[in-house]
Protein backbone atom coordinates (compact mmCIF):
# COMPACT_ATOMS: atom_id res chain seq x y z
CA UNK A 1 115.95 -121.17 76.64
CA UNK A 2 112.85 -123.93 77.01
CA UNK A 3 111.99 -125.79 74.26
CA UNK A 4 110.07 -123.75 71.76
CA UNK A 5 106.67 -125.45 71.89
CA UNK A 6 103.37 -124.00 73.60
CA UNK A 7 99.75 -124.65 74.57
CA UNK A 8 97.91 -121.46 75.16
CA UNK A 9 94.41 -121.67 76.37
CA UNK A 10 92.26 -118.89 75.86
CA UNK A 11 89.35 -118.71 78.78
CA UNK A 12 87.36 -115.57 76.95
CA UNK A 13 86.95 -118.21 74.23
CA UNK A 14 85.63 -120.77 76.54
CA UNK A 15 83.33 -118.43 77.98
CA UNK A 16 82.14 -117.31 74.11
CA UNK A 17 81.60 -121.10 73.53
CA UNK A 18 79.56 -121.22 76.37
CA UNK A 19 77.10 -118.57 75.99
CA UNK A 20 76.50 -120.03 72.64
CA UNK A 21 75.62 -123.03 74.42
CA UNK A 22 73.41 -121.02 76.91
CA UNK A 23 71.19 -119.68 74.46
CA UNK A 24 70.90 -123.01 72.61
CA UNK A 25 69.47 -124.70 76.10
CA UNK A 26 66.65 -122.28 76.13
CA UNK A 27 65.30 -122.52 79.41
CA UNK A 28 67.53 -125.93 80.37
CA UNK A 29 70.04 -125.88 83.11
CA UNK A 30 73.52 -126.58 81.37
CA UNK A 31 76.35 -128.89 82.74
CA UNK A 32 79.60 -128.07 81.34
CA UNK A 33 81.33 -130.95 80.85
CA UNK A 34 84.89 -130.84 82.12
CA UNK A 35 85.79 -134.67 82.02
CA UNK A 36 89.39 -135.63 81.17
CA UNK A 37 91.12 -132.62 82.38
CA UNK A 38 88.29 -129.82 80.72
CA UNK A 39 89.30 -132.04 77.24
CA UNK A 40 93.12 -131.69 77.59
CA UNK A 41 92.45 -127.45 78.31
CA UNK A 42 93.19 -128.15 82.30
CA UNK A 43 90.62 -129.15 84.94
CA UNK A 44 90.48 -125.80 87.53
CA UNK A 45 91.33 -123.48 84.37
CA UNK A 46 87.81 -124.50 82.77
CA UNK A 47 85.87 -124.46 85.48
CA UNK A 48 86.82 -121.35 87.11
CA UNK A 49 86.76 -119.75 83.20
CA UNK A 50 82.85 -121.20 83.14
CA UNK A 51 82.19 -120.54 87.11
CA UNK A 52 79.44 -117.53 86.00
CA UNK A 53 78.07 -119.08 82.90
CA UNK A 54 77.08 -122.73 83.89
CA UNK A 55 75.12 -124.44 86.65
CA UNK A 56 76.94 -127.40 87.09
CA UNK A 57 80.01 -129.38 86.47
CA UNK A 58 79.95 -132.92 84.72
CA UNK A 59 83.19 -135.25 84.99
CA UNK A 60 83.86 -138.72 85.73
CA UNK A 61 86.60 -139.13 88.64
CA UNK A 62 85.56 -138.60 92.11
CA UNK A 63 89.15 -136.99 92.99
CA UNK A 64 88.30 -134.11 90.39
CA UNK A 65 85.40 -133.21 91.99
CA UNK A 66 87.43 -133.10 95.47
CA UNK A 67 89.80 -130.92 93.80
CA UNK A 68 86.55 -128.38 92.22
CA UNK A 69 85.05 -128.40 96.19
CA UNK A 70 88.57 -127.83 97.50
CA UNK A 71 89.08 -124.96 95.02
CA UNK A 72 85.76 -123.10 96.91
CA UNK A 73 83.24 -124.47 93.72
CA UNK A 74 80.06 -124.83 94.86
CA UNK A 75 78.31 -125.72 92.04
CA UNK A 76 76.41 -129.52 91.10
CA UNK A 77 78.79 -131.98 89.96
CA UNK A 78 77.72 -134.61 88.12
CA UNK A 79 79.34 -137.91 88.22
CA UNK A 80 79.35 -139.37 84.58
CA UNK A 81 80.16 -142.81 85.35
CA UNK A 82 78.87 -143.24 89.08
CA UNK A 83 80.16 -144.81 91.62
CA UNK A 84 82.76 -147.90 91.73
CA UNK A 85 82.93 -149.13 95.24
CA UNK A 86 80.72 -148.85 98.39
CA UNK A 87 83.41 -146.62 100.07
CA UNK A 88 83.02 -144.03 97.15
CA UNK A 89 79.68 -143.17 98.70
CA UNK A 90 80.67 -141.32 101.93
CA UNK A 91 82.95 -139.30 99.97
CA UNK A 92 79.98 -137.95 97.05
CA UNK A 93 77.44 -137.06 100.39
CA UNK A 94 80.42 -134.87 102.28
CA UNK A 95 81.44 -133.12 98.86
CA UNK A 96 77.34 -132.95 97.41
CA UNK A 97 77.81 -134.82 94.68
CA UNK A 98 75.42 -136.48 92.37
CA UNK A 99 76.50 -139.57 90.41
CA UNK A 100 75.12 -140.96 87.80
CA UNK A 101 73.28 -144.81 88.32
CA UNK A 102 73.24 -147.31 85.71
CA UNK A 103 73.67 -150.71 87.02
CA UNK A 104 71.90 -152.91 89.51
CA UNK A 105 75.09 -153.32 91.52
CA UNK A 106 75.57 -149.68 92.06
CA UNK A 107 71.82 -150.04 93.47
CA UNK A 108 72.44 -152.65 95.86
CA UNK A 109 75.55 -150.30 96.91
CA UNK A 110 73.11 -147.72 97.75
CA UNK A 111 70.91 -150.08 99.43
CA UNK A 112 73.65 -151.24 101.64
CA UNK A 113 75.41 -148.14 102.76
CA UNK A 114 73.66 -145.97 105.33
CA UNK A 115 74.32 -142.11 104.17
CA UNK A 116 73.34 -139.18 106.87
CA UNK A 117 72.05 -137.19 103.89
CA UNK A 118 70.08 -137.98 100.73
CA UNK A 119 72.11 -137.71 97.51
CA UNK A 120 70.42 -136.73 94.40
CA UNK A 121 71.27 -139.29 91.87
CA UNK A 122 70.63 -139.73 87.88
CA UNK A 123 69.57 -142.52 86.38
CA UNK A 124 70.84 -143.59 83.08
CA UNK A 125 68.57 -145.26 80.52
CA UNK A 126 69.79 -147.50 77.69
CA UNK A 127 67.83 -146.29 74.69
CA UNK A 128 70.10 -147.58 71.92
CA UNK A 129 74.22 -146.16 72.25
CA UNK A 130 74.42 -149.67 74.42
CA UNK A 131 76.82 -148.29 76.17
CA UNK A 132 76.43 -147.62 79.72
CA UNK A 133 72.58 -147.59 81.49
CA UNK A 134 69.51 -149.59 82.03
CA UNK A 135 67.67 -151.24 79.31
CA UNK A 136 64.12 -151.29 78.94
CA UNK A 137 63.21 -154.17 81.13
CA UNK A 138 65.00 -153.32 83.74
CA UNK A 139 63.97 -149.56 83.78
CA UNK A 140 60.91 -150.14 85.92
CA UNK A 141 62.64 -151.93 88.87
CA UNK A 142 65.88 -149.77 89.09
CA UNK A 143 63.79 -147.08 89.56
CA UNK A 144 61.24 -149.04 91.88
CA UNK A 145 64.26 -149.46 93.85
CA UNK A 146 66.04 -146.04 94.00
CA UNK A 147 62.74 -144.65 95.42
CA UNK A 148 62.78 -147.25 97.95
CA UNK A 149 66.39 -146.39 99.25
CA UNK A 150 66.29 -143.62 102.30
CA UNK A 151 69.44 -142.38 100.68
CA UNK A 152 68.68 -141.07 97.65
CA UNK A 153 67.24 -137.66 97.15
CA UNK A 154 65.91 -136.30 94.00
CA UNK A 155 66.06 -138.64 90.62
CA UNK A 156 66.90 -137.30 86.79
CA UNK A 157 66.10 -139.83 83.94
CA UNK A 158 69.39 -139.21 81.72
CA UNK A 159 70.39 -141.09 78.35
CA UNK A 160 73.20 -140.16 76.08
CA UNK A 161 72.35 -140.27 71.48
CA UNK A 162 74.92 -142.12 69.78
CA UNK A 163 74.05 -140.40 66.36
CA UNK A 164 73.01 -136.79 67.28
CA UNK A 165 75.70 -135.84 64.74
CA UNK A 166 74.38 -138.31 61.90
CA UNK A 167 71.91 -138.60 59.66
CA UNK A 168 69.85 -141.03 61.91
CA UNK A 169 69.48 -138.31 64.42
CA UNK A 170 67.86 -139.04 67.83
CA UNK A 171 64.39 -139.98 66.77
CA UNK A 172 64.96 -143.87 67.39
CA UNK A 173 66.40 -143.12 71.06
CA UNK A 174 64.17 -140.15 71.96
CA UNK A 175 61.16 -142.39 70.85
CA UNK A 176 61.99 -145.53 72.89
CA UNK A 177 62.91 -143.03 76.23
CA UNK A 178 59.53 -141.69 76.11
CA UNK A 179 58.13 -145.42 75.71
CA UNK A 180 60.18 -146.20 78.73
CA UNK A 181 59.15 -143.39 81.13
CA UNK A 182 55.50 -143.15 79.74
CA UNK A 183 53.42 -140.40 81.82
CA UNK A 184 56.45 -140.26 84.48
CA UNK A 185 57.24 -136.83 85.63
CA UNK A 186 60.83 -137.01 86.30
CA UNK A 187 63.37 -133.94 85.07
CA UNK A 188 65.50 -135.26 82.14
CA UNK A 189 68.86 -134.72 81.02
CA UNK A 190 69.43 -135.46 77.23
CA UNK A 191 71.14 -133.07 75.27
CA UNK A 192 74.88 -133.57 74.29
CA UNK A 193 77.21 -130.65 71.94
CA UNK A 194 75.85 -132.01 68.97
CA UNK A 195 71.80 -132.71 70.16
CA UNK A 196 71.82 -129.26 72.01
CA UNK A 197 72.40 -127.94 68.54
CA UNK A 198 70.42 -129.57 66.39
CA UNK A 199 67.30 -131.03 67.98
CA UNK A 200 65.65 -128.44 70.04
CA UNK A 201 63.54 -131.17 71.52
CA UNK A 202 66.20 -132.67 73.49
CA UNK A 203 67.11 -129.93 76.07
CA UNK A 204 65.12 -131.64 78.70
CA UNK A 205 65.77 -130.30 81.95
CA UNK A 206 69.77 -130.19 81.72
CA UNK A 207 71.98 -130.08 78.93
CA UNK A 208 75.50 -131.56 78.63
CA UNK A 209 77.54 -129.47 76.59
CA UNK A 210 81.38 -130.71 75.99
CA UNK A 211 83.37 -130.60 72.32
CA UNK A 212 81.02 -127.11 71.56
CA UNK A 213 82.52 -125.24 74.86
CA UNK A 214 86.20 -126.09 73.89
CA UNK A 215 85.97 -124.78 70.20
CA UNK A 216 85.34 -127.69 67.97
CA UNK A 217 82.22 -128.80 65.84
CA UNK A 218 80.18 -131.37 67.08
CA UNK A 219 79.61 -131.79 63.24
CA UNK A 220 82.98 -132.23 61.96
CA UNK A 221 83.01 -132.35 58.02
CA UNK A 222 79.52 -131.30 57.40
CA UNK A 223 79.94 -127.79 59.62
CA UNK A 224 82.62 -125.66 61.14
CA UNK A 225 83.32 -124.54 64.08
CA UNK A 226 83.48 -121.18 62.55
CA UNK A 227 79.86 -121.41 61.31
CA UNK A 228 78.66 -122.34 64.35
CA UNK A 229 80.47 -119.18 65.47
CA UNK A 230 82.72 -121.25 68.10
CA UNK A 231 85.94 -120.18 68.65
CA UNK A 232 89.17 -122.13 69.19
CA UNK A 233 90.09 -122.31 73.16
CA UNK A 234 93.47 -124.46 72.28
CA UNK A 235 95.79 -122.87 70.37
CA UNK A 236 99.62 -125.70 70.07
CA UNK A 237 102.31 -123.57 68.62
CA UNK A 238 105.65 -123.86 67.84
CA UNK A 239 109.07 -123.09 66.15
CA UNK A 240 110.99 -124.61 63.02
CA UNK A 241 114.20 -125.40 64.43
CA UNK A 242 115.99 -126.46 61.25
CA UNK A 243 116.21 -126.14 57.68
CA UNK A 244 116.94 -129.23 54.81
CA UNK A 245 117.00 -128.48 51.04
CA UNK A 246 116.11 -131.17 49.39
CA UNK A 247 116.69 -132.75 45.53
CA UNK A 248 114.54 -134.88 44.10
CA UNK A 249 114.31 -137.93 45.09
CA UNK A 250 114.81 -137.06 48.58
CA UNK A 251 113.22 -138.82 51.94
CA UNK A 252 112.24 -137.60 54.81
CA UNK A 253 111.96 -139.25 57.99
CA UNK A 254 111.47 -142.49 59.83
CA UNK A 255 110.68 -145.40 56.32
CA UNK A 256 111.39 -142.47 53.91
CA UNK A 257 107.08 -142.29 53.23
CA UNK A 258 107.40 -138.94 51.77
CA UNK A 259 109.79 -138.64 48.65
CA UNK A 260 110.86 -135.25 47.15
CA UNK A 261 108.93 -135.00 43.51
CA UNK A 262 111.62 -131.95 43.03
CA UNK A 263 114.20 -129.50 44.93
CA UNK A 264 112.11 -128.28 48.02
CA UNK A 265 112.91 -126.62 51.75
CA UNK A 266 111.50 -128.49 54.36
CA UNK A 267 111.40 -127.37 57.99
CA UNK A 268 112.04 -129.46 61.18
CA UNK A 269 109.33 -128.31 63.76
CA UNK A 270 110.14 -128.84 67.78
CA UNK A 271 106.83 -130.81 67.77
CA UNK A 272 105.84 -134.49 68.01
CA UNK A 273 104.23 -137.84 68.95
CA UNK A 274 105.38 -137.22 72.84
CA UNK A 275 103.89 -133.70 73.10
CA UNK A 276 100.33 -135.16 71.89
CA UNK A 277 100.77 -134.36 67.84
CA UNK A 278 98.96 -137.73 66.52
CA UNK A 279 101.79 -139.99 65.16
CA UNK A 280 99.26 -141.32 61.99
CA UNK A 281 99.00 -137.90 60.70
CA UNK A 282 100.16 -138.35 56.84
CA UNK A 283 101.80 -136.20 54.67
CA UNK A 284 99.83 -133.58 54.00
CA UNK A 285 98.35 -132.69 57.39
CA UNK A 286 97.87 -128.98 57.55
CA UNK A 287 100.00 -126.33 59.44
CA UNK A 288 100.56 -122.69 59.28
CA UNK A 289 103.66 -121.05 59.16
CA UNK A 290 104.19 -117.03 59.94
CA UNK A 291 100.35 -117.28 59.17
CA UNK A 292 101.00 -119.11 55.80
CA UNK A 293 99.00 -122.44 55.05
CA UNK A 294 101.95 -125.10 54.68
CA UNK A 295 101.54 -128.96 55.16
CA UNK A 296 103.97 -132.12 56.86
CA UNK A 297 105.99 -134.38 54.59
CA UNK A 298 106.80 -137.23 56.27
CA UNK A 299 106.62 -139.33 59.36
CA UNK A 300 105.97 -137.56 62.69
CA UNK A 301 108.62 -138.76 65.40
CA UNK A 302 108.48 -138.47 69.21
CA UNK A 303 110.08 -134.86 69.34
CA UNK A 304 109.57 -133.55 65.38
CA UNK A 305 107.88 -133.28 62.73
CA UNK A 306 108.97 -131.23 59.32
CA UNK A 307 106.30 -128.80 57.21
CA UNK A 308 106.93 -128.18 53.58
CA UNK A 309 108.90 -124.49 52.88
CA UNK A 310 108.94 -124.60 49.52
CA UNK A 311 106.99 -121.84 48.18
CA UNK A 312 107.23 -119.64 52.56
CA UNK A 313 111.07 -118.53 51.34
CA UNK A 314 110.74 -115.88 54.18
CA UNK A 315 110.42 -119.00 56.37
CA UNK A 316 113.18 -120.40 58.02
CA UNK A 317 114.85 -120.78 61.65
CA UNK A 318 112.74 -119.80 64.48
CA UNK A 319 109.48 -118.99 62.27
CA UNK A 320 106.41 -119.31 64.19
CA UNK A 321 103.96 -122.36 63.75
CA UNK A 322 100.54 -123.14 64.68
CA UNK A 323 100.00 -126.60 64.70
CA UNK A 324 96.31 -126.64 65.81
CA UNK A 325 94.00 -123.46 66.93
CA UNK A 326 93.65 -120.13 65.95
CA UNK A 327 93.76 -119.61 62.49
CA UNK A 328 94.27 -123.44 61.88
CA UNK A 329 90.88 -125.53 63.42
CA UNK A 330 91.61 -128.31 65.35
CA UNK A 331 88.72 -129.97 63.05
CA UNK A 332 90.82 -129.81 60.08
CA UNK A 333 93.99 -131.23 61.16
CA UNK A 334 92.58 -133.84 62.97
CA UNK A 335 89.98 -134.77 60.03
CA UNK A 336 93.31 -134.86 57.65
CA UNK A 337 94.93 -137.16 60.67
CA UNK A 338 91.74 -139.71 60.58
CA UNK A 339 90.44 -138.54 63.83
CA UNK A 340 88.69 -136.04 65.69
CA UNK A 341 89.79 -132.96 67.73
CA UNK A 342 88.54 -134.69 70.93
CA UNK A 343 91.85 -136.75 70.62
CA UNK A 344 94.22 -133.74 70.02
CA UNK A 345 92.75 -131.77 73.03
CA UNK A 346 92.59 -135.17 75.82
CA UNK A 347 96.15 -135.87 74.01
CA UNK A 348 98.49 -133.06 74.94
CA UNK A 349 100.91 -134.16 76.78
CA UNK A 350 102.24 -132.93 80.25
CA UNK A 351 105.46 -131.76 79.27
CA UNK A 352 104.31 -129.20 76.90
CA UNK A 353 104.16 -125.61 78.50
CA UNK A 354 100.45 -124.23 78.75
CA UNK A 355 99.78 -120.65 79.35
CA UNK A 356 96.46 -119.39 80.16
CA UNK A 357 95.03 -116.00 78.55
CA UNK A 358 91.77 -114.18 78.38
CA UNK A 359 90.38 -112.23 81.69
């Protein structure tokens, strides 16, 4: 029998996600954004789950987007991070690619390699995330000099908001962009999860969509996925594999940081550090058991971790857990672990078995 842990992904929830994110974009083209494997949910799954509802693919590695052309998608891809080398470029005109611009050396690149077609490219403004992109002063002349390269096609103006989810908002960054490009008609792509639903005014052209289409809030702590009416696309389960009664005093785990206040069950879960659970979650962190809130006590280790039984006395060997998903949000256990659910998705690890449901 394999070891009782699994990943199921559920592709009718993906697709819910992004119709949600349709309708948000208006009248904006939408690029799903499947970087880092679709967010730990699997690469080809996602985008052949989205192939209907989006108009383009977003991602950073140029391999991926072999893989998406090899798999018969013919959909834009959009290069997140550009090019790194000169010999990239032969490879992103046979496959149609567009990449993403934002330094001068990825300009002289351009300059210096002759292409047979012209590849649409985006170029990426630095209006405040300081981060990747052009900064004001050099705005002008990168884009002097993309026009004046035979290669390149068709230009989008893109920037990315560092605090679409915070109280500053985009108002700083949308206010300097529009200083930058003036009365330049050039399409725009703006929006991320958390701008697309929030400030209508950033849809631009094209939208970027990413946490929203895998289930999570862009808006962790101040509002659920659930009231944004997302549903959870990553669901980790798994099974207590033994039982400890405890007596006060009691400690569980690697440095003994939880400590039994009184006579308690605990259950050891086939679940740990090595199959992506975050090591730093404390005691505490939030599980469900048979469908029954429970928490951890204690360290996580590479292959374990052990939930609290106490008051679940139907619990016990081979009781069903979820450790993040449906019924449990992602948001929640990762907010209790001092991160986000970005993390838990992009940290799954390979050797946990994933099964893919939905239509």
């Amino acid at each position: 029998m394999p070891r009782p842990i699994l990943a199921t992904i559920d592709r009718d929830a993906l697709r819910h996600n992004a119709g949600i994110a349709r309708r948000a974009a208006g009248g904006a083209r939408l690029w799903s954004v499947i970087k880092a494997n679709a967010y730990g949910h699997g690469l080809l799954c996602a985008a052949e789950a989205l192939r209907d509802l989006t108009d383009g693919y977003a991602l950073l590695d140029l391999n991926d987007a072999v893989r998406l052309r090899d798999a018969g998608l013919r959909h834009p891809i959009l290069l997140l991070e550009g090019f790194f080398e000169p010999d990239d470029l032969p490879l992103i005109a046979e496959y149609r690619l567009t990449p993403v611009v934002h330094s001068r050396e990825q300009i002289e690149m351009l300059k210096r390699i002759g292409l047979p077609v012209r590849i649409p490219v985006y170029l990426k403004l630095n209006t405040g995330m300081n981060r990747l992109g052009f900064p004001a002063q050099q705005f002008v002349p990168a884009l002097a000099a993309l026009e004046a390269i035979p290669a390149v096609g068709r230009i989008t103006l893109m920037t990315h908001f560092a605090d679409a989810d915070m109280d500053r908002g985009i108002g700083e960054q949308l206010a300097r962009l529009q200083t930058l490009i003036g009365g330049r008609r050039y399409p725009l792509s703006l929006a991320n999860s958390a701008a697309l639903l929030r400030f209508p005014e950033a849809r631009g052209d094209w939208v970027r969509p990413g946490i929203m289409l895998y289930g999570s809030s862009p808006f962790p702590g101040l509002k659920s996925a659930l009231a944004l009416g997302l549903q959870p696309v990553m669901t980790l389960a798994s099974e207590v594999i033994g039982v400890q009664d405890l007596q006060a005093g009691d400690r569980v785990g690697y440095g003994g940081i939880f400590i039994a206040q009184a006579p308690m069950r605990i259950g050891v879960v086939a679940c740990g550090y090595a199959d992506g659970y975050p090591r730093h979650a404390p005691n505490g962190t939030p599980v469900l058991v048979e469908g029954s809130r429970s928490a951890t006590v204690g360290r996580v280790s590479m292959d374990m971790l052990a939930v609290d039984l106490t008051r679940l006395p139907q619990a016990g060997i081979g009781s069903k857990l979820v450790l993040w998903g449906e019924g449990l949000a992602a948001d929640e256990v990762a907010s209790a672990a001092g991160t986000i659910s970005y993390e838990l998705f992009c940290a799954l690890a390979p050797r946990v078995p994933v099964k893919v449901g939905g239509a």
